[in-house]
Protein backbone atom coordinates (compact mmCIF):
# COMPACT_ATOMS: atom_id res chain seq x y z
CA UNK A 1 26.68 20.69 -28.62
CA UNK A 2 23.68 22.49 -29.26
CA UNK A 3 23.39 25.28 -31.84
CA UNK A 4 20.65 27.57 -30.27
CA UNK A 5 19.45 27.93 -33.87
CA UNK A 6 18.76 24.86 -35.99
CA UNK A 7 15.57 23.03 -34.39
CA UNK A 8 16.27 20.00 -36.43
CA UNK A 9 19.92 19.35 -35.28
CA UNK A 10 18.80 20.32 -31.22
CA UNK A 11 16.10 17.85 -31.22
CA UNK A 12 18.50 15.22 -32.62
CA UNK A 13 20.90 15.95 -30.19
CA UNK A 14 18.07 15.98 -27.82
CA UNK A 15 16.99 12.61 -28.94
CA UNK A 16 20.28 10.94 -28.48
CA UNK A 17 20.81 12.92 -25.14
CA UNK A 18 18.05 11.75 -23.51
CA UNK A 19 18.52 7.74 -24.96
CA UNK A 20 22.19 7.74 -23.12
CA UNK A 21 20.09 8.86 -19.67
CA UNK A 22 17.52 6.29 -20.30
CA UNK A 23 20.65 4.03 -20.45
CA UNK A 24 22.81 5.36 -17.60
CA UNK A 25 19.97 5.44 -15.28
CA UNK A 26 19.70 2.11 -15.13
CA UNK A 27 21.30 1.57 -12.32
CA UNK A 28 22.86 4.20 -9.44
CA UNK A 29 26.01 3.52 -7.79
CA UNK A 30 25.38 6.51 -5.00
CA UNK A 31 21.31 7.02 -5.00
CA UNK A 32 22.39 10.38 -3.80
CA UNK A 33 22.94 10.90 -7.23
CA UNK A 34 19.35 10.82 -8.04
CA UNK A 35 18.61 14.16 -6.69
CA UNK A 36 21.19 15.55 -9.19
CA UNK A 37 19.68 13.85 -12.02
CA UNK A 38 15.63 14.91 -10.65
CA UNK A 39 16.96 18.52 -10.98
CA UNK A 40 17.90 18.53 -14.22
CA UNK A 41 15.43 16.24 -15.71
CA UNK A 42 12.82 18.77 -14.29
CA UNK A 43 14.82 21.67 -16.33
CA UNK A 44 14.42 19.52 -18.93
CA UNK A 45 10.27 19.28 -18.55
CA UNK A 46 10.39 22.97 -18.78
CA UNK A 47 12.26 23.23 -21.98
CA UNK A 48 10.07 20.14 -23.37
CA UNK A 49 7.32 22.18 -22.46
CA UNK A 50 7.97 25.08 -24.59
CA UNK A 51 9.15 22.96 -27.06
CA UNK A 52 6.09 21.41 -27.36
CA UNK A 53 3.55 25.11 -26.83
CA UNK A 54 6.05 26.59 -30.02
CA UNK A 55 5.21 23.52 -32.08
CA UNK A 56 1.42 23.71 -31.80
CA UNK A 57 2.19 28.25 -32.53
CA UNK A 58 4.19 27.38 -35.92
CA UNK A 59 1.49 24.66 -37.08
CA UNK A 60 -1.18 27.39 -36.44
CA UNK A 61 0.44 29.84 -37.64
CA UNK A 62 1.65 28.26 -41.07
CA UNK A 63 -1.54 26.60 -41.21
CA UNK A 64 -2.15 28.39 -44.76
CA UNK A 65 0.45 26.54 -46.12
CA UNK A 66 -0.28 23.67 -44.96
CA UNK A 67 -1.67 20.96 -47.84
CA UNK A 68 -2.09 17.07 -47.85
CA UNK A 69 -0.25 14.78 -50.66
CA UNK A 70 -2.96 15.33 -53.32
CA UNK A 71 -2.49 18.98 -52.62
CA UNK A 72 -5.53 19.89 -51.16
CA UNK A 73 -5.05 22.77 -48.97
CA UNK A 74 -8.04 22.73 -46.61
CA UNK A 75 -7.48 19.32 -45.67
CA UNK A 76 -3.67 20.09 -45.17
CA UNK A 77 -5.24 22.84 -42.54
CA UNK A 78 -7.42 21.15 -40.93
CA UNK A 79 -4.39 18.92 -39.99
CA UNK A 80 -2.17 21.43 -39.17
CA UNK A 81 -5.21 22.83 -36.50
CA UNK A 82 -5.36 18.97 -35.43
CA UNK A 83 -1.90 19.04 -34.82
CA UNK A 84 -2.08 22.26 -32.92
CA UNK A 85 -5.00 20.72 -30.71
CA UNK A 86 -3.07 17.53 -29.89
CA UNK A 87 0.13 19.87 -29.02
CA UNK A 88 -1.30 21.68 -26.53
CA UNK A 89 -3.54 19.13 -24.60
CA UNK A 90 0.22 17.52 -24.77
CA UNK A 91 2.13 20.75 -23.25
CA UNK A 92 -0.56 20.85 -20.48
CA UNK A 93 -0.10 17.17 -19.34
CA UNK A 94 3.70 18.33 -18.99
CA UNK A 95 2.24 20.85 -17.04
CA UNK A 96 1.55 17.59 -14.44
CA UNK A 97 4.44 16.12 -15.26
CA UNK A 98 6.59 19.21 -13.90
CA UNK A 99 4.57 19.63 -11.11
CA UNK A 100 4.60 16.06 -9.97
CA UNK A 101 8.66 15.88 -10.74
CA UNK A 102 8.90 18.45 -8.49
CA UNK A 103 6.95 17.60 -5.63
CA UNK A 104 9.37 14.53 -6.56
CA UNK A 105 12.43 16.40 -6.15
CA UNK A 106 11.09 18.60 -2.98
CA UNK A 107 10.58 14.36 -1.37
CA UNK A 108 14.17 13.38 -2.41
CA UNK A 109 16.29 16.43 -1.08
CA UNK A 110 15.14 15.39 2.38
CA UNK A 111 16.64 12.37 1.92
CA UNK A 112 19.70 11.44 3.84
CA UNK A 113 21.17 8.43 2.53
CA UNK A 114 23.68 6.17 4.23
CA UNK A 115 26.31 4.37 3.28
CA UNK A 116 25.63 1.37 5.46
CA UNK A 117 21.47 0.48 4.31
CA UNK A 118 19.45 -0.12 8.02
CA UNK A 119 18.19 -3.66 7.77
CA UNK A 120 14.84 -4.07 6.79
CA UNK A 121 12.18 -4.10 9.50
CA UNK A 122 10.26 -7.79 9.85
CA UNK A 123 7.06 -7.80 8.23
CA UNK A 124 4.56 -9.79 10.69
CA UNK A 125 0.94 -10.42 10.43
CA UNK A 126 -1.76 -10.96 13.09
CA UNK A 127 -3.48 -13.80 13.56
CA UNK A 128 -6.76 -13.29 15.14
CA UNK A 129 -7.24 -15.73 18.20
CA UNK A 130 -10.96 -14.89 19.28
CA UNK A 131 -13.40 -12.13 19.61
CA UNK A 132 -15.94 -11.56 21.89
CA UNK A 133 -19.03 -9.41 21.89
CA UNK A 134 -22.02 -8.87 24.36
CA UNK A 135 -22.48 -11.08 27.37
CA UNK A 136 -19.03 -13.20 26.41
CA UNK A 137 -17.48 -10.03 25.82
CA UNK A 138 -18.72 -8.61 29.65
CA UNK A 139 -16.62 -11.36 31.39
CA UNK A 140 -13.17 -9.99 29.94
CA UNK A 141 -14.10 -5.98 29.93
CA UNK A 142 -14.86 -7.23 34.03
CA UNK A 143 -11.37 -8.51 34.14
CA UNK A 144 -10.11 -5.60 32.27
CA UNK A 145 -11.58 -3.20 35.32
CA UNK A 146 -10.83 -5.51 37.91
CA UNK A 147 -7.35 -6.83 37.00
CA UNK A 148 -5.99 -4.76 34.11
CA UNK A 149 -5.49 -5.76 30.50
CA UNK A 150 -2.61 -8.13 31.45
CA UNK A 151 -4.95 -10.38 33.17
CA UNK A 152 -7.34 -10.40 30.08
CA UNK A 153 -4.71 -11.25 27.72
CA UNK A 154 -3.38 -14.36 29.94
CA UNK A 155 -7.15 -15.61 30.57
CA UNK A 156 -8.04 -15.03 26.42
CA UNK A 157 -4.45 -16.66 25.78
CA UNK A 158 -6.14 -19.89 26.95
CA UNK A 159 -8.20 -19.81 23.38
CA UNK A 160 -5.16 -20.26 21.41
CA UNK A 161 -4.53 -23.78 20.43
CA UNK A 162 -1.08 -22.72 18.41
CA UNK A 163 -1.03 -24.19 15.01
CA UNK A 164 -4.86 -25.14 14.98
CA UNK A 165 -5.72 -21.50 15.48
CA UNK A 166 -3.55 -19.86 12.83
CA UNK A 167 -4.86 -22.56 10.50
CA UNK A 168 -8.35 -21.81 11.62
CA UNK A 169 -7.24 -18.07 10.87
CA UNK A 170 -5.95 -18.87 7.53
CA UNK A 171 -8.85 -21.11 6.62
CA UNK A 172 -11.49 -18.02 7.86
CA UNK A 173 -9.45 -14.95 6.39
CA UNK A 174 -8.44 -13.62 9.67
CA UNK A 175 -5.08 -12.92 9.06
CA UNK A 176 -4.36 -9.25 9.07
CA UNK A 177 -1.24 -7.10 7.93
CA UNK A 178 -2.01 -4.49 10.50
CA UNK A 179 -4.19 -4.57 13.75
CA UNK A 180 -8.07 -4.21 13.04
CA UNK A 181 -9.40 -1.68 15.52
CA UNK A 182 -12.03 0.78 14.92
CA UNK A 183 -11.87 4.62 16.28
CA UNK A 184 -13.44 3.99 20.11
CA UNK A 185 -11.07 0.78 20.51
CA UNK A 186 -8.89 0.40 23.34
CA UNK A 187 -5.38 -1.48 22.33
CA UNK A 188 -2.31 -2.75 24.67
CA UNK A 189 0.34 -5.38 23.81
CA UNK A 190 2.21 -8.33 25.98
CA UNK A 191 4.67 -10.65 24.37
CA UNK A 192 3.06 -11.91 21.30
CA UNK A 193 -0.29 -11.08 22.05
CA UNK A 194 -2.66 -7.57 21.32
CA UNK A 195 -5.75 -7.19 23.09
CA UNK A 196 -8.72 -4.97 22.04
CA UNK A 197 -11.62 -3.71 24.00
CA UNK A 198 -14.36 -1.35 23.77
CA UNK A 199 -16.95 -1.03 26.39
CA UNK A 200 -19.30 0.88 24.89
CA UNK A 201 -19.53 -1.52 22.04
CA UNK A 202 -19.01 -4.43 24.21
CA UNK A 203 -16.55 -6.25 22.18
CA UNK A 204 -12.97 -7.88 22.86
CA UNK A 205 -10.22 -9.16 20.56
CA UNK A 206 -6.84 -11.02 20.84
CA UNK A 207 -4.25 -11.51 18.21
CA UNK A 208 -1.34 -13.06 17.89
CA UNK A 209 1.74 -11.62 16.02
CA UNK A 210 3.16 -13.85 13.33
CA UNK A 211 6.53 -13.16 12.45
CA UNK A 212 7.54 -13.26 8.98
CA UNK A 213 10.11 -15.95 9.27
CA UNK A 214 6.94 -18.19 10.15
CA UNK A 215 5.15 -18.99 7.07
CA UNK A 216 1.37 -19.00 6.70
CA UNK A 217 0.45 -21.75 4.29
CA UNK A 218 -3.59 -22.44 4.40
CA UNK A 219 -4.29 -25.82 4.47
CA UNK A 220 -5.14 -27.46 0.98
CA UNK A 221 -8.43 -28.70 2.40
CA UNK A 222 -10.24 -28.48 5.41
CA UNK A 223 -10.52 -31.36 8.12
CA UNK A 224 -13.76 -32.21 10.22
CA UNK A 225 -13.43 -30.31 13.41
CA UNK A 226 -12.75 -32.47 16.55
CA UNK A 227 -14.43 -32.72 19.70
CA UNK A 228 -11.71 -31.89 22.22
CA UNK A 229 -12.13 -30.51 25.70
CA UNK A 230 -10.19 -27.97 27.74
CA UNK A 231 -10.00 -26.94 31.07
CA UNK A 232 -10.77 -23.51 32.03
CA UNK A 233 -11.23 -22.00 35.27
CA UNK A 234 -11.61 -24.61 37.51
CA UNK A 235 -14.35 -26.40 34.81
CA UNK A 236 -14.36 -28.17 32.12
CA UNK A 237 -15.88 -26.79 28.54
CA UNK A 238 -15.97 -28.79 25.22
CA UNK A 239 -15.72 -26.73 22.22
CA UNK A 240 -15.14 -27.70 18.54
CA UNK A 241 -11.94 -27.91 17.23
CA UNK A 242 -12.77 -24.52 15.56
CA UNK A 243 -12.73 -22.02 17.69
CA UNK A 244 -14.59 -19.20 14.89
CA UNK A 245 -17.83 -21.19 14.87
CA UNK A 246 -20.74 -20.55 17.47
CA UNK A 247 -20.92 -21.76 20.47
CA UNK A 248 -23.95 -24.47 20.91
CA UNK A 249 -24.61 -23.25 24.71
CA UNK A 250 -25.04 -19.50 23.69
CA UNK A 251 -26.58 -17.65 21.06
CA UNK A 252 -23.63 -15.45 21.03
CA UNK A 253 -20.66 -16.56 19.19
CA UNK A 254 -17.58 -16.99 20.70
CA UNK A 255 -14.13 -17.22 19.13
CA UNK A 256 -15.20 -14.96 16.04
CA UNK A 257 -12.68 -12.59 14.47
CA UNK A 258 -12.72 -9.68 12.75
């Protein structure tokens, strides 16, 4: 119990107190609890706080008696003023402390927890599957006002090659934990895929979603592409196996990401 009187005794007490929290908090049964505990650990700021403003007073203020071991009483104030200094750029970091505790506690009292914990939400990624800019990109923003974003999905859709495109993805760094848009883009969704458009930069995107339970492993090296060709539109096109490079009939590149 504390005494009220003897500083000694109260800061062992203290001491001990605050090593059986350290320990107990370990681990919380009912996080509810935690709100409990944030309360009074924020009481406890403010009396550490004082604590710490009377210590730098009584070195200050006892300063003249103050000597070191060869009993030199200038140096033993000069140490006492140190101390003082040290003390109170200490009590106004508590300061911060007790004001981020309690913008701390203020967060966890609108906190409802449940008994039951919600399962977690999938983490995906996107894998980029082409983007198009300028004349390339004018063919799909066409669709787009002609047949609607579905349309432009399924006729972009016929860039992705499946596995050969994520790895492409992986290999380039287009893999992305959120959807790269900038503030003028235009974004819609269907199935698996996310288109984005902007006509008055003249650019188009697709992604793919990757679902966490699919792992993305880049390759350990990096195969020669391979000449392949695929039929598009009623013609047929060959294109490299990797679909990020230029194209060698434009000067515009086709199947860039982000």
């Amino acid at each position: 119990m504390p005494t009220f009187h003897n500083p000694t005794a109260d800061a062992t007490e203290a001491s001990e107190a605050l090593r059986g929290l350290a320990h107990a908090t370990r681990v919380f049964e009912d996080p509810a609890d935690t709100y409990a505990v944030l309360g009074d650990l924020l009481a406890g700021v403010r009396s550490l706080r004082q604590v710490v403003d009377q210590l730098a007073t009584a070195h200050v203020t006892h300063r003249v008696r103050a000597h070191d071991d060869a009993g030199d009483q200038a140096a033993g104030a000069t140490n006492a003023l140190a101390a003082t200094a040290e003390l109170q750029q200490a009590a106004a970091l508590l300061d911060a402390v007790h004001d981020r505790a309690d913008a701390a506690m203020a967060a966890s009292g609108r906190i409802a927890w449940h008994v039951n914990p919600a399962a977690a939400a999938p983490v995906s990624r996107w894998v980029s599957v082409v983007f198009l800019q300028g004349q390339d990109a004018d063919e799909v923003l066409t669709i787009i006002d002609r047949d609607g974003t579905d349309a432009a999905i399924e006729h972009l859709a016929g860039f992705d090659m499946g596995e050969e495109t994520t790895q492409a993805a992986l290999v380039n760094g287009y893999v992305y934990a959120t959807i790269p848009t900038g503030p003028l883009d235009c974004t819609t969704a269907n199935g698996e895929y996310t288109l984005t458009y902007n006509h008055d930069h003249g650019h188009v995107s697709l992604l793919r979603i990757q679902p966490e339970s699919k792992e993305l492993e880049a390759p350990a090296s990096r195969t020669p592409p391979v000449r392949r060709r695929v039929r598009r539109q009623a013609r047929v096109v060959e294109e490299d196996d990797d679909w990020f490079a230029p194209s060698q009939s434009s000067s515009m590149p086709r199947g860039r990401a982000l």
